[in-house]
PDB file of N, CA and C in Angstrom:
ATOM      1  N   UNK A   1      93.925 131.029 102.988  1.00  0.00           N
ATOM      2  CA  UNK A   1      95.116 131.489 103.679  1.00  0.00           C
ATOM      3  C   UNK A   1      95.754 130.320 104.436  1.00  0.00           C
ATOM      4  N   UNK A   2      97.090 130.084 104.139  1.00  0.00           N
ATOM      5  CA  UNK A   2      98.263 128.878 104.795  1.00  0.00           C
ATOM      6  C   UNK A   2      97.819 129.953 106.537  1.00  0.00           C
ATOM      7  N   UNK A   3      98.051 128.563 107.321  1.00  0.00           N
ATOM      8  CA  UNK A   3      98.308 128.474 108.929  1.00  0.00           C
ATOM      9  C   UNK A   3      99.100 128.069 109.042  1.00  0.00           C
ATOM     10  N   UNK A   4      99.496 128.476 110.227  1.00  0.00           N
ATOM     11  CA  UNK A   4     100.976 127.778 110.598  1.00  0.00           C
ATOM     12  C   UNK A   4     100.804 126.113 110.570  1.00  0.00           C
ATOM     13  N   UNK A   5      99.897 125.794 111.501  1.00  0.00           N
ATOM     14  CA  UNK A   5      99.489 124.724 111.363  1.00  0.00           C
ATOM     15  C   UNK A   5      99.715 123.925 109.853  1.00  0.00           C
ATOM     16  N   UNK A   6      99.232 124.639 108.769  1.00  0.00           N
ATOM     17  CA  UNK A   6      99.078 123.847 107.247  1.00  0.00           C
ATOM     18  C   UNK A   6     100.468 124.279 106.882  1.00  0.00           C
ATOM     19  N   UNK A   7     101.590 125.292 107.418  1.00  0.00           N
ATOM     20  CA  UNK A   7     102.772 125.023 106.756  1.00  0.00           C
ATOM     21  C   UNK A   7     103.614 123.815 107.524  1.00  0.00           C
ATOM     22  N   UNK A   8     103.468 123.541 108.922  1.00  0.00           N
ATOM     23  CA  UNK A   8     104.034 122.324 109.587  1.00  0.00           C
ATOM     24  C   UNK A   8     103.797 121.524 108.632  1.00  0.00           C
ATOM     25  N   UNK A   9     102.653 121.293 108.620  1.00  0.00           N
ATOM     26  CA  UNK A   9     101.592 120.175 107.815  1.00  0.00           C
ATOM     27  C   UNK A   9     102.949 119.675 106.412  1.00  0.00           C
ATOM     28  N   UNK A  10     103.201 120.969 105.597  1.00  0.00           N
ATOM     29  CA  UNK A  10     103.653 120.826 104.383  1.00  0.00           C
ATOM     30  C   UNK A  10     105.012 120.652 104.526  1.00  0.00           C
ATOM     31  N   UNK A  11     105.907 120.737 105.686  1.00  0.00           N
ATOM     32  CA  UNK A  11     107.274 121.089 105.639  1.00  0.00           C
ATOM     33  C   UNK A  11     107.417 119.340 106.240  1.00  0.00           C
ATOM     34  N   UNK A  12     106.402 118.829 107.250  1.00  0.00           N
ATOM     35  CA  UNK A  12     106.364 117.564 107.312  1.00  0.00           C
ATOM     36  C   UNK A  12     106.476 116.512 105.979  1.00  0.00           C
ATOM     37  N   UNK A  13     105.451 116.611 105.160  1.00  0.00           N
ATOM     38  CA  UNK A  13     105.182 115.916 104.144  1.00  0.00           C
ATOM     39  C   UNK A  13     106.738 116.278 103.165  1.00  0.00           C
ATOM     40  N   UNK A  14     107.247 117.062 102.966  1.00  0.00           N
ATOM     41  CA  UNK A  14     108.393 117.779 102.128  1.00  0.00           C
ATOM     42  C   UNK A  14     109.545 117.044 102.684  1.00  0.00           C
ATOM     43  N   UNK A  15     109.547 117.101 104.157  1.00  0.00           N
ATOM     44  CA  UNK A  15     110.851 116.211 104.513  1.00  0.00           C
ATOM     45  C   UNK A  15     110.581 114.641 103.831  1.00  0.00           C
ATOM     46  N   UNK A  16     109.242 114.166 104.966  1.00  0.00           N
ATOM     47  CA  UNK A  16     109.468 112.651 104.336  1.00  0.00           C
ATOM     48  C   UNK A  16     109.288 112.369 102.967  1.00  0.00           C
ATOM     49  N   UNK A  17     108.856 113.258 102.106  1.00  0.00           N
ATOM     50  CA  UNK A  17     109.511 113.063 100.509  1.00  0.00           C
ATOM     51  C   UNK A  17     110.224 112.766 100.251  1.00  0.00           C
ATOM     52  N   UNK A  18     110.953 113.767 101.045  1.00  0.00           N
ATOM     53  CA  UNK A  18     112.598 113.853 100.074  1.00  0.00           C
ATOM     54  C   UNK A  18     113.347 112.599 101.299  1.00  0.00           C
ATOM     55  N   UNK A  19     112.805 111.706 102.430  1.00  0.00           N
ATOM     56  CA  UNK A  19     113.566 110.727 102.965  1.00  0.00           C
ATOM     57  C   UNK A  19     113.121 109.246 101.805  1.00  0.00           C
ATOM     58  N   UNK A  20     112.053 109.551 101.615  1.00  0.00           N
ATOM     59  CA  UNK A  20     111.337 108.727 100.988  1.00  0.00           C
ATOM     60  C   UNK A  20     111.650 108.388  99.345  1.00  0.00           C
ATOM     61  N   UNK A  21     112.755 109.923  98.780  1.00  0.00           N
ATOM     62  CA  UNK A  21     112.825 109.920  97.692  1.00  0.00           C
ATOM     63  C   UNK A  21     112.063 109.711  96.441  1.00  0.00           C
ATOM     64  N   UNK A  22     111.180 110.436  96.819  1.00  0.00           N
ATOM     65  CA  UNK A  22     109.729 110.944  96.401  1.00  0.00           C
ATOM     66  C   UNK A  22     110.145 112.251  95.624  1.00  0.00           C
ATOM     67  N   UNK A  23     109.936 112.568  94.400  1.00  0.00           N
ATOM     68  CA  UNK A  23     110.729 113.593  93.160  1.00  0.00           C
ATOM     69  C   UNK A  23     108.874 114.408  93.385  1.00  0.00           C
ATOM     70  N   UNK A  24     108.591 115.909  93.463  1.00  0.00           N
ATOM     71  CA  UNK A  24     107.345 116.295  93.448  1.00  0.00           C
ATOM     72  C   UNK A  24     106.713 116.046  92.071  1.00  0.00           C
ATOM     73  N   UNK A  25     107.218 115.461  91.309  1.00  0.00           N
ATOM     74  CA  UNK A  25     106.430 114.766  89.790  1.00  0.00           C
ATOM     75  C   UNK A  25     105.839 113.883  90.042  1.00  0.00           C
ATOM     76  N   UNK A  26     106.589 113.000  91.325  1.00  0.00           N
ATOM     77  CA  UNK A  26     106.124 112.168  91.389  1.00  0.00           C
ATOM     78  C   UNK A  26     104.718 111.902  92.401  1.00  0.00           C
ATOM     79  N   UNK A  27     105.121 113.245  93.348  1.00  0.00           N
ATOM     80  CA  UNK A  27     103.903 113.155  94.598  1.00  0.00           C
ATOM     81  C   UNK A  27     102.963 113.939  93.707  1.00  0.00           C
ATOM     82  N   UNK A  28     102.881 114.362  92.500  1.00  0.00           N
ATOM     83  CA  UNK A  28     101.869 114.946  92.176  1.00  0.00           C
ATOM     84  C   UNK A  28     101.034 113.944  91.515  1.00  0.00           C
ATOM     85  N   UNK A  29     101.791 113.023  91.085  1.00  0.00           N
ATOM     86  CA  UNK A  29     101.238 111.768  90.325  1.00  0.00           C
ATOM     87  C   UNK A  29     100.187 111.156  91.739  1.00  0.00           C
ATOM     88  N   UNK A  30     100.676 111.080  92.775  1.00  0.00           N
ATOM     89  CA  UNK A  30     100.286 110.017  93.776  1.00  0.00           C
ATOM     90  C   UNK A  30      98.817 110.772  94.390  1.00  0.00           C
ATOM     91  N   UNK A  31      99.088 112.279  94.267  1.00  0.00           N
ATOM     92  CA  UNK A  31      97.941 112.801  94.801  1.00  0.00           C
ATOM     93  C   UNK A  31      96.834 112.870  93.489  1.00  0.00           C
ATOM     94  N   UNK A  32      97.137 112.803  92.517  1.00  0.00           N
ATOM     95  CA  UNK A  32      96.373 113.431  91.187  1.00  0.00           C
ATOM     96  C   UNK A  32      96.110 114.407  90.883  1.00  0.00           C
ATOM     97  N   UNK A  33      97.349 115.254  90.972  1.00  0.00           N
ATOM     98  CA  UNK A  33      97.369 116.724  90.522  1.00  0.00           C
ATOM     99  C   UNK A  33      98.830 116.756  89.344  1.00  0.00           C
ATOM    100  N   UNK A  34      99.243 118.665  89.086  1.00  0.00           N
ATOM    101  CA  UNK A  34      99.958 118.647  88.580  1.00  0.00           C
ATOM    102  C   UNK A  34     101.745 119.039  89.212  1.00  0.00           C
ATOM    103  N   UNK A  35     102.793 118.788  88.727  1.00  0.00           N
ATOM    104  CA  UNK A  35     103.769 119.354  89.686  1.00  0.00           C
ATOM    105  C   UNK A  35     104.197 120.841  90.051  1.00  0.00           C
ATOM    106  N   UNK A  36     103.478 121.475  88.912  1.00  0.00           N
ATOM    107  CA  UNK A  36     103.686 122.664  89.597  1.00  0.00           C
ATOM    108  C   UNK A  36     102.410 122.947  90.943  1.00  0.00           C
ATOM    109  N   UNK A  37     101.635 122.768  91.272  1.00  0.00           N
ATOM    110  CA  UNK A  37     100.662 122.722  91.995  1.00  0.00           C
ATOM    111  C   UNK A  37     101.499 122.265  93.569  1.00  0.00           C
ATOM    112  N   UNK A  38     102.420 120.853  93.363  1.00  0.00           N
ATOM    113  CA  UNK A  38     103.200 120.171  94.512  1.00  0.00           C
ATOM    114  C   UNK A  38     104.262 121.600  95.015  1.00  0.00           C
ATOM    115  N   UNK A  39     105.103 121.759  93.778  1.00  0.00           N
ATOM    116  CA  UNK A  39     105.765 122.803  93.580  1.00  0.00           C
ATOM    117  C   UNK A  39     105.289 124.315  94.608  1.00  0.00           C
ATOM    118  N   UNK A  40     104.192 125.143  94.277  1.00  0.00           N
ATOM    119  CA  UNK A  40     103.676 125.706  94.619  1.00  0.00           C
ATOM    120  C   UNK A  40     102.973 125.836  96.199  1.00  0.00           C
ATOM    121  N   UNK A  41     102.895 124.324  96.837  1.00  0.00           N
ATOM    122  CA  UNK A  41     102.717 124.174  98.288  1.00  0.00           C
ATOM    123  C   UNK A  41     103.885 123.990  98.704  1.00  0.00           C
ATOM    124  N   UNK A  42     105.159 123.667  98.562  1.00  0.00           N
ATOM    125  CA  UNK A  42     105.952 123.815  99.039  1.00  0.00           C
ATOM    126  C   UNK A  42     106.883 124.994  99.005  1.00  0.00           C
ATOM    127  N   UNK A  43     106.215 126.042  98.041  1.00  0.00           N
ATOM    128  CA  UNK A  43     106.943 127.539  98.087  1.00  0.00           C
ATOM    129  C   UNK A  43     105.906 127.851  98.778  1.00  0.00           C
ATOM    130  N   UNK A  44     107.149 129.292  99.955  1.00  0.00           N
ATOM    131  CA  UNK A  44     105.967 130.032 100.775  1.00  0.00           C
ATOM    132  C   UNK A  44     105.518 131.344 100.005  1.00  0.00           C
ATOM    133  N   UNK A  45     105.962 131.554  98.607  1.00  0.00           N
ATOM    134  CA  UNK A  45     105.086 132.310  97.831  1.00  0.00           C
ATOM    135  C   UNK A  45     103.939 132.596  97.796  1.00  0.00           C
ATOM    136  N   UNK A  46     103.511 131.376  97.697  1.00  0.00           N
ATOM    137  CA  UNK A  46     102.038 130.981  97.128  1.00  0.00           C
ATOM    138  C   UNK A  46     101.421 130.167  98.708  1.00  0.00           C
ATOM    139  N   UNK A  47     100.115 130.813  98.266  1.00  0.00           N
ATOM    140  CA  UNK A  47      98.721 130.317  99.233  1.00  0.00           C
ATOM    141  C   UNK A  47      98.235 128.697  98.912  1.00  0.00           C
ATOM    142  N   UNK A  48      99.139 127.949  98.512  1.00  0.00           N
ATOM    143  CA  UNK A  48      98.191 126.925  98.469  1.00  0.00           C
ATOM    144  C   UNK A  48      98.794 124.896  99.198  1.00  0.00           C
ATOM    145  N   UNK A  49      97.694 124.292  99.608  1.00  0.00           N
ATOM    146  CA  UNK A  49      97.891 123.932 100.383  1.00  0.00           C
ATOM    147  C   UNK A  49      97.225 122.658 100.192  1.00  0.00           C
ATOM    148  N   UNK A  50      97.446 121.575 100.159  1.00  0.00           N
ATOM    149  CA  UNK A  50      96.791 120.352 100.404  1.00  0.00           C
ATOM    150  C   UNK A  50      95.634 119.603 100.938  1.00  0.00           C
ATOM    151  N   UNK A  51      94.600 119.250 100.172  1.00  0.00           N
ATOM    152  CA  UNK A  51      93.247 119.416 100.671  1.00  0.00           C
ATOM    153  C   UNK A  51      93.621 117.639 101.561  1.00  0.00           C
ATOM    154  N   UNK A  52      92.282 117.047 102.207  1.00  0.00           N
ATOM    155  CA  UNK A  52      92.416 116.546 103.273  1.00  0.00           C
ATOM    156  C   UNK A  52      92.183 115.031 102.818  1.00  0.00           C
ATOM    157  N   UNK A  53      91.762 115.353 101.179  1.00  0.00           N
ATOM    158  CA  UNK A  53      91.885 113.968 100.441  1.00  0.00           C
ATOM    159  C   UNK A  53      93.032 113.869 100.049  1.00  0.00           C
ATOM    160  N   UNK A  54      94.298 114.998  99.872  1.00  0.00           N
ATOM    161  CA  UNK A  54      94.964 114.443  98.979  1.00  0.00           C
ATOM    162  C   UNK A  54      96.266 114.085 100.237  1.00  0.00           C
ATOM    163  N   UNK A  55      96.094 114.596 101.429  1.00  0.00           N
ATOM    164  CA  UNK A  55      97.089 114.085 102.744  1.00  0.00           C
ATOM    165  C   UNK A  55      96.088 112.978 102.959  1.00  0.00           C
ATOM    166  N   UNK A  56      95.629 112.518 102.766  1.00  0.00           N
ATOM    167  CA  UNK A  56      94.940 110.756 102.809  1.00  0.00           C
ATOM    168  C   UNK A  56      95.969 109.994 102.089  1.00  0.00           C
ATOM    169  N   UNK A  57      95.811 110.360 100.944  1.00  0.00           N
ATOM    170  CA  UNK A  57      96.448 109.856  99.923  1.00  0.00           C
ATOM    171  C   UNK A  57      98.120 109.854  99.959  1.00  0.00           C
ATOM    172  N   UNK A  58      98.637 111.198 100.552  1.00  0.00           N
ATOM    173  CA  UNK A  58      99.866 111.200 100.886  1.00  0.00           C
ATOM    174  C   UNK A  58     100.407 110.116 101.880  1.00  0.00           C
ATOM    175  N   UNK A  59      99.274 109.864 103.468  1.00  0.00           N
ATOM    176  CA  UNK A  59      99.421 109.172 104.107  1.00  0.00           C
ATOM    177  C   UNK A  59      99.852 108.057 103.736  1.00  0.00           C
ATOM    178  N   UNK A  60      98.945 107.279 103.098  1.00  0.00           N
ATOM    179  CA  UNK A  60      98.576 106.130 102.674  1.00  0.00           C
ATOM    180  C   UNK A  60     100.113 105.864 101.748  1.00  0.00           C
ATOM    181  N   UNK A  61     100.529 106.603 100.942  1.00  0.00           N
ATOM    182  CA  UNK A  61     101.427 106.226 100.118  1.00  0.00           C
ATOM    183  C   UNK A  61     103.242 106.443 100.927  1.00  0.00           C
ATOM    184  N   UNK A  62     102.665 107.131 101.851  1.00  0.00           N
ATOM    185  CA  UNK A  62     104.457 107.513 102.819  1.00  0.00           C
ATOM    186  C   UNK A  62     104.586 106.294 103.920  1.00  0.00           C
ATOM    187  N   UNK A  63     103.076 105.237 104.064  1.00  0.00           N
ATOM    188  CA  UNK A  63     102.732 104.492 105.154  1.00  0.00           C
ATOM    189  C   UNK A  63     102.842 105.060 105.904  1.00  0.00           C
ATOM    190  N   UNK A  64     102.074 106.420 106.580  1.00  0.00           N
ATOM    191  CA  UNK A  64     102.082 106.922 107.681  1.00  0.00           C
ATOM    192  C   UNK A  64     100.371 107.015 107.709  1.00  0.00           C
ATOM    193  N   UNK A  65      99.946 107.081 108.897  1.00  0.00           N
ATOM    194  CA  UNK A  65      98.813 107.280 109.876  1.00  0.00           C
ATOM    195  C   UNK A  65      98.547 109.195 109.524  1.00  0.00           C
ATOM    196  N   UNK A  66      97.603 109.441 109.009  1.00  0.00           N
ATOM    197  CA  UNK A  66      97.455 110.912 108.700  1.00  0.00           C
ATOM    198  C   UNK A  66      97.697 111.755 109.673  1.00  0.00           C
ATOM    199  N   UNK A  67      97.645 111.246 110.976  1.00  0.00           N
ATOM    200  CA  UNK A  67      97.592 112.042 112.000  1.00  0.00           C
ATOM    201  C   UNK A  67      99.518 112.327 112.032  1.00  0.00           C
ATOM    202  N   UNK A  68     100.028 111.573 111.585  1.00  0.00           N
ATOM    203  CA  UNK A  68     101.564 111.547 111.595  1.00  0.00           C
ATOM    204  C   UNK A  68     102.115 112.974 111.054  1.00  0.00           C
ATOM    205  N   UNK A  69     101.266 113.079 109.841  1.00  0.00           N
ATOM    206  CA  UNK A  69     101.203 114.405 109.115  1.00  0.00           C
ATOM    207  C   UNK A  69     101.424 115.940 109.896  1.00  0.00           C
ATOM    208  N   UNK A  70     100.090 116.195 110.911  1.00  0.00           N
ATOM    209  CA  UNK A  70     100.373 116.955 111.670  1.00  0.00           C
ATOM    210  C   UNK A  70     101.210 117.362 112.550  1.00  0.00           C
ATOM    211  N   UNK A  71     101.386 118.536 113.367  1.00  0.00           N
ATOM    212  CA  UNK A  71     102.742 118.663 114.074  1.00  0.00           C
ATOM    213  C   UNK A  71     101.764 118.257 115.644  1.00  0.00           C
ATOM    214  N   UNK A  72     102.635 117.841 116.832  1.00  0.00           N
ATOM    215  CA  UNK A  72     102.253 117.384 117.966  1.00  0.00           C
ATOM    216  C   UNK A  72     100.944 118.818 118.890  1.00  0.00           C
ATOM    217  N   UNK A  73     100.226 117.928 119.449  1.00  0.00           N
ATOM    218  CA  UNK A  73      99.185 118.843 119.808  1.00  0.00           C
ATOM    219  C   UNK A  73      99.436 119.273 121.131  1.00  0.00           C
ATOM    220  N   UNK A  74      99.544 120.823 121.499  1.00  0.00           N
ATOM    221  CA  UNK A  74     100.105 120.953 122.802  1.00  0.00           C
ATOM    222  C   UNK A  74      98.621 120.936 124.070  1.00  0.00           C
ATOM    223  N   UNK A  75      98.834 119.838 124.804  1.00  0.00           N
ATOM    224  CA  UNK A  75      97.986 119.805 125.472  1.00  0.00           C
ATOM    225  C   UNK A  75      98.092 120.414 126.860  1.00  0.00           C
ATOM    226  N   UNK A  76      97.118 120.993 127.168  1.00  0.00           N
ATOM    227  CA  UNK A  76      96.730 121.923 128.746  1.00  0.00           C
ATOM    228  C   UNK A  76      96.903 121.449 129.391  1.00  0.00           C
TER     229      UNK A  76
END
């Protein structure tokens, strides 16, 4: 089951794609999956969601710090 948390997560990564001009054929290439799979985390249809190797991998390829990924942590 998507969290709010893991849809931030995905709506993050979706923007800097598309700043990055990153086509999801192509982020599917970068993670090693298929595009409907990229496709499919970015519809809120579907339950599925980006495991924690493949936002490594996203990181690494957007040059962002993984933690960048996440949305800001509200602290007490």
């Amino acid at each position: 089951m998507r969290t709010e948390i893991d849809w931030q997560i995905i709506q993050n990564v979706k923007r800097r794609r598309k700043e990055l001009n990153i086509s999801q054929r192509k982020l599917a290439i970068i993670i090693g999956t298929n595009y409907s799979f990229v496709w499919k985390v970015e519809n809120e249809k579907y339950d599925c969601k980006y495991s924690a190797y493949q936002l490594y991998l996203i990181a690494e390829d957007f040059d962002w710090e993984v933690s960048d990924l996440f949305p800001p942590v509200n602290k007490r």
